[in-house]
Protein backbone atom coordinates (compact mmCIF):
# COMPACT_ATOMS: atom_id res chain seq x y z
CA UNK A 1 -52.73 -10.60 18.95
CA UNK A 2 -50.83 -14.13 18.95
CA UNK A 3 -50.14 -13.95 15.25
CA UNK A 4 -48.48 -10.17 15.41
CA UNK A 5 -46.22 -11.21 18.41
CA UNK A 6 -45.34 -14.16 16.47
CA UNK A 7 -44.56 -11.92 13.60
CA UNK A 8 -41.87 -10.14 15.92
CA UNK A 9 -40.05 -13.04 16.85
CA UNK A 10 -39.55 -14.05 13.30
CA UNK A 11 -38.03 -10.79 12.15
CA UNK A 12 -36.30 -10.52 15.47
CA UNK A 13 -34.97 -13.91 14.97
CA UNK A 14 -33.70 -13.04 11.61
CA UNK A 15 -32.13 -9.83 12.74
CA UNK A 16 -30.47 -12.28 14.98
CA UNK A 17 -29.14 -14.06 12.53
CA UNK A 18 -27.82 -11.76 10.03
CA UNK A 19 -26.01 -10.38 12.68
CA UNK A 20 -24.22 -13.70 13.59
CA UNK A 21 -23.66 -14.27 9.68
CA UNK A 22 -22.09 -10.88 9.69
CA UNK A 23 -19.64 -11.37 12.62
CA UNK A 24 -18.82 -14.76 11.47
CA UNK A 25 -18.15 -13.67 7.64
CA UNK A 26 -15.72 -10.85 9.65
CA UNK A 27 -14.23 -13.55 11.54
CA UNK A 28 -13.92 -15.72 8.71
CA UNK A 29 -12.43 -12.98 6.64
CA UNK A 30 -9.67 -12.53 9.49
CA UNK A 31 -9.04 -15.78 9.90
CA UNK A 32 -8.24 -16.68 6.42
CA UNK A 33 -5.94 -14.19 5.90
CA UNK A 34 -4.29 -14.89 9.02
CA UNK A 35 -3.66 -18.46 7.96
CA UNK A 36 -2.42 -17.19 4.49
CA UNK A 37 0.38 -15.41 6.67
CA UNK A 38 0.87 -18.34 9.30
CA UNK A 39 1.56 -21.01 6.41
CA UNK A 40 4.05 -18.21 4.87
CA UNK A 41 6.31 -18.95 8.49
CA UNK A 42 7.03 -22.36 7.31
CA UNK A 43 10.46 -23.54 9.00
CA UNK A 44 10.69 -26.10 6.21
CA UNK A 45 14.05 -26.43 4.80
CA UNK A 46 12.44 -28.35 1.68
CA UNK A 47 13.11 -27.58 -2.12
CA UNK A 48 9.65 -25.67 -2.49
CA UNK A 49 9.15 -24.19 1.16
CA UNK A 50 10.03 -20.58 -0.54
CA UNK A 51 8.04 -20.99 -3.33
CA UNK A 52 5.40 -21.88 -1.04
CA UNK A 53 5.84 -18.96 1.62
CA UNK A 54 6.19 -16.87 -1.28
CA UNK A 55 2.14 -18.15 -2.91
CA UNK A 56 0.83 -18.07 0.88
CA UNK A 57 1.73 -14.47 1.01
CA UNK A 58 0.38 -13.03 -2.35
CA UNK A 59 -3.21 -14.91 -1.83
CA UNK A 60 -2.91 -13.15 1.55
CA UNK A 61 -2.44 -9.55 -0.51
CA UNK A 62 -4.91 -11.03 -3.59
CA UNK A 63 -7.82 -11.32 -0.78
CA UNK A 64 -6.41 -8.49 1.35
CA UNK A 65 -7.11 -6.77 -2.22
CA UNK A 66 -10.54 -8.06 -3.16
CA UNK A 67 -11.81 -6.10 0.19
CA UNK A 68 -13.85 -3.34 0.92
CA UNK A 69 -12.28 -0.19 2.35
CA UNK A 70 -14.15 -0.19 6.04
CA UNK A 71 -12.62 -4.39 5.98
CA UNK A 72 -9.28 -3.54 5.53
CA UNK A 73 -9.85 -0.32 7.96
CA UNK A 74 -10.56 -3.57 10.38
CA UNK A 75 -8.06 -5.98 9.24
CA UNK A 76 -5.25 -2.90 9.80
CA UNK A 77 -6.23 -2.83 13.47
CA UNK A 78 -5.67 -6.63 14.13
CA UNK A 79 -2.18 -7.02 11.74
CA UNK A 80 -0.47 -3.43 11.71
CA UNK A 81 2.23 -5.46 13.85
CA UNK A 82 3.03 -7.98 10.59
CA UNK A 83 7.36 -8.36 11.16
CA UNK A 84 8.34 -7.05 7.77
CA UNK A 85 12.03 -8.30 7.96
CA UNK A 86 13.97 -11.19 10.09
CA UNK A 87 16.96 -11.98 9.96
CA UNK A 88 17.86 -14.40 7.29
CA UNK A 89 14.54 -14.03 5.20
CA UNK A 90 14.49 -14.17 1.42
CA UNK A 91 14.31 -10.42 -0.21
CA UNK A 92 11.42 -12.19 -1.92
CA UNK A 93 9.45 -12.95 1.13
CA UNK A 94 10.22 -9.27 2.49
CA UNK A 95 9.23 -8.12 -0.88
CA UNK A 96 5.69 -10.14 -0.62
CA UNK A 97 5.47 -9.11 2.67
CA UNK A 98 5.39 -5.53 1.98
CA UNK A 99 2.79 -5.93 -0.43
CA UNK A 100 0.53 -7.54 1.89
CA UNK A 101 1.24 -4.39 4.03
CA UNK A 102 0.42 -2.28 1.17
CA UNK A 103 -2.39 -4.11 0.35
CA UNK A 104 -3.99 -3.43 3.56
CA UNK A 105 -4.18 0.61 3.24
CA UNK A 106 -7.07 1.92 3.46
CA UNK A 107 -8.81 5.01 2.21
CA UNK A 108 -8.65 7.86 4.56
CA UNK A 109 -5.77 6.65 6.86
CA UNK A 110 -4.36 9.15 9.69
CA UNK A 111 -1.56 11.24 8.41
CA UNK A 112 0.37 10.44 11.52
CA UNK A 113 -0.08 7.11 11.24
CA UNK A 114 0.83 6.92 7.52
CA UNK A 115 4.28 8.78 8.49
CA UNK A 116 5.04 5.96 11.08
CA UNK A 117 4.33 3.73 8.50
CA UNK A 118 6.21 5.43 5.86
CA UNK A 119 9.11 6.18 8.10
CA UNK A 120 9.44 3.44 11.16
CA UNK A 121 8.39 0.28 8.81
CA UNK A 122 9.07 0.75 5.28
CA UNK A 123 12.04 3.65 5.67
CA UNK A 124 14.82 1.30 5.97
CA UNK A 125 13.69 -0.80 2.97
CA UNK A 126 14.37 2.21 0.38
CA UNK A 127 18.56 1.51 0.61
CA UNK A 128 17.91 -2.31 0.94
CA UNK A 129 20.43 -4.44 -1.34
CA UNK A 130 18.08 -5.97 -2.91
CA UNK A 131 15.87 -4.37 -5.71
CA UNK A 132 12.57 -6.47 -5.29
CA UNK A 133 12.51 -4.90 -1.80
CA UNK A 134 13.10 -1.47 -2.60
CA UNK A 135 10.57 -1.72 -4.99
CA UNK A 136 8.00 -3.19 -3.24
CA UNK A 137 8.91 -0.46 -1.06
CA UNK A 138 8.21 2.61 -3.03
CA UNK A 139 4.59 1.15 -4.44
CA UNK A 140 3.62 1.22 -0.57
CA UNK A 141 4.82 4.13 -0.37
CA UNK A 142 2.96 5.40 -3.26
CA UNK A 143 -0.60 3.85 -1.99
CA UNK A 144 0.02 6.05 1.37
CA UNK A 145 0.41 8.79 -1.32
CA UNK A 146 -2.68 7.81 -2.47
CA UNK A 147 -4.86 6.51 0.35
CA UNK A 148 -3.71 8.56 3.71
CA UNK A 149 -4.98 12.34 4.80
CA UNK A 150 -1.57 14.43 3.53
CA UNK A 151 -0.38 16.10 5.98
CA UNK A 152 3.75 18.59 5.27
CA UNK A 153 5.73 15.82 7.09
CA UNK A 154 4.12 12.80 4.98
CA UNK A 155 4.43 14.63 1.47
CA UNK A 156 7.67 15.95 2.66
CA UNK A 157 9.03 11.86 3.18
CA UNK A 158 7.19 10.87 -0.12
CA UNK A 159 8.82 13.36 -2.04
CA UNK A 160 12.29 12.59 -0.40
CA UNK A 161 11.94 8.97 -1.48
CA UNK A 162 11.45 9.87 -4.56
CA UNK A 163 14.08 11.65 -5.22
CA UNK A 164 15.79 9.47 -3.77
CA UNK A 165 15.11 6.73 -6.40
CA UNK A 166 15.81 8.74 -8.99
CA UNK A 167 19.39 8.50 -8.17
CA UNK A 168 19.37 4.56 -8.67
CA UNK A 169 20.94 3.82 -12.83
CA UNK A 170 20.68 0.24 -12.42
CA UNK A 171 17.33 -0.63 -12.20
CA UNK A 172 14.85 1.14 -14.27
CA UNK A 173 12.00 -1.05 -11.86
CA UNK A 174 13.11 1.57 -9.00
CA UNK A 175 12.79 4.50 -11.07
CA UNK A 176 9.45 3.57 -12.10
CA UNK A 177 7.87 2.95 -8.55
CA UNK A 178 9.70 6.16 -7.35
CA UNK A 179 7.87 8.06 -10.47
CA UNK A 180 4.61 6.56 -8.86
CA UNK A 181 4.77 7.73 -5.88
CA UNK A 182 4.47 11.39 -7.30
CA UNK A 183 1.97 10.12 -9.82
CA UNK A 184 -0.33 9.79 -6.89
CA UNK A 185 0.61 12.88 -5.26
CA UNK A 186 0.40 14.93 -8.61
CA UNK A 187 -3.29 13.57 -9.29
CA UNK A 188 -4.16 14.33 -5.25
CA UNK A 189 -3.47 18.02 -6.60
CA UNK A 190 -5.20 18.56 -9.26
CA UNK A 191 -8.15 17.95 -7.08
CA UNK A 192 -7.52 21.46 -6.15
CA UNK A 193 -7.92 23.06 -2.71
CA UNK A 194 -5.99 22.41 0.60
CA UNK A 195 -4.45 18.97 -1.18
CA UNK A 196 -2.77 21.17 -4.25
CA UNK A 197 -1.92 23.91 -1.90
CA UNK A 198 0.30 21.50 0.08
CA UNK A 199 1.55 20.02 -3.20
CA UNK A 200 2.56 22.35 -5.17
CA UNK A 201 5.17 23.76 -3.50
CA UNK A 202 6.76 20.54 -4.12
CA UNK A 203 6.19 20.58 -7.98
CA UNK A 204 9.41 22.72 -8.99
CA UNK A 205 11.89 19.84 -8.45
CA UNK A 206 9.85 16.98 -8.96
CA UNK A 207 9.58 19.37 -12.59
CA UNK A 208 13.33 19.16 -12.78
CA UNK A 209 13.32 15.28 -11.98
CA UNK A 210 10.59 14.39 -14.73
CA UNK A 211 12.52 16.32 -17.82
CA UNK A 212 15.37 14.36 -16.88
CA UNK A 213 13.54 11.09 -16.87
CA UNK A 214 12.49 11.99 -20.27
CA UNK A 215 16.08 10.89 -21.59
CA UNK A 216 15.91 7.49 -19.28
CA UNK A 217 16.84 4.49 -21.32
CA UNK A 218 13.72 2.76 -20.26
CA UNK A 219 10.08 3.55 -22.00
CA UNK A 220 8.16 3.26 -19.17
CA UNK A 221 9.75 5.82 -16.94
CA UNK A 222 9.75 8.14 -20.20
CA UNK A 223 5.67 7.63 -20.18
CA UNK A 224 5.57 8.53 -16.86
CA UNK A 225 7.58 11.33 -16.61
CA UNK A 226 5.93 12.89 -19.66
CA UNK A 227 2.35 11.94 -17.93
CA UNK A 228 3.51 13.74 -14.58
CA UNK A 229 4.90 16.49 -16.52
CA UNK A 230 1.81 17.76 -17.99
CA UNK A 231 -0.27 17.24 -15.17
CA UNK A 232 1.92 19.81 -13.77
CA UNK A 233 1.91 22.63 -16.40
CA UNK A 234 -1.69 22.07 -16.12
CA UNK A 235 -1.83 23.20 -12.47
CA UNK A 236 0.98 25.57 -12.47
């Protein structure tokens, strides 16, 4: 009687709480990260206020990181609007910036809303002047390659950008992130079905890009290339 209602209110009572320590943790979560990026807005005009804008913003990306994918499905919701760019920022902010971005891509995002992504917030970063930003730039874009639903129009951008890269001699760092961006596309297809069927098509000139690659002056896009090039003999 008395005992079994009292049993009840204990479990309902804990229920109660777990719940609480749930929405608080989410909360929490939030909220740290949000103060990460607040303290990376520093108006200081001291000696270290870069270097410390610049440490606020990767522990923002290192925790952003450490999450599960449903958190950072959540955390997208609440700072999809981060301002990538203002005028007068340090390319290393931007650069840190877009890795927090980046960092917050989530498994199974919406095709469409990985093209605005790709396109309307990181598509202007590609011919940026400086190369910290443009390759900060094509490793985002080579987590959407890896993370979002593919859809013509988002493979079709990927693959422009890196092309694109592969037409930048100075800076092997470019050429490299460009090269991942098919990496992750290339691996999506050997998966097989509708994913390789959408690839594919694409594999011809990224074919003709990776044998040239093979002669760059830096080791790391040669591994690459050669990696991506077998993967696609093995499909084709």
């Amino acid at each position: 009687g008395e005992g079994g209602d009292d049993g009840m209110d204990v479990v309902g009572e804990e229920k109660e709480v777990e719940e609480v320590q749930t929405l608080d943790a989410r909360i929490s979560y939030l909220g740290v990260v949000k103060l990460f990026l607040l303290q990376s807005e520093t108006k200081s005009s001291q000696s270290f206020a870069l270097a410390y804008r610049v440490a606020a913003l990767e522990c923002a990306q290192k925790l952003i990181e450490s999450f599960p994918e449903d958190r950072k499905k959540r955390l997208w919701d609440e700072l999809e609007g981060l301002d990538l760019a203002k005028e007068g920022m340090k390319p290393v902010v931007v650069a840190r910036k877009i890795n927090v971005l980046t960092a917050l891509m989530y498994e199974g995002m919406d095709v469409g809303l990985a093209v605005r992504v790709g396109g309307e917030k990181l598509g202007a970063f590609l011919k940026d002047s400086a190369w910290s930003v443009r390759e900060a730039t094509c490793l985002a874009l080579a987590k959407l390659g890896e993370k979002a639903v593919l859809g013509r129009k988002l493979v079709d951008m990927l693959s422009s950008a890196f092309i694109h890269t592969t037409t930048d001699r100075k800076y092997a760092k470019i050429r490299l992130a460009g090269f991942a961006i098919v990496k992750e596309l290339v691996k999506r297809a050997q998966k097989g079905g509708e994913e390789k069927e959408l690839i594919i098509v694409y594999c011809e000139e990224w074919e003709k890009k990776a044998k040239r690659g093979l002669s760059d002056n830096d080791v790391g896009v040669t591994g690459v290339a050669s990696d991506i090039l077998m993967k696609i003999n093995q499909m084709i």
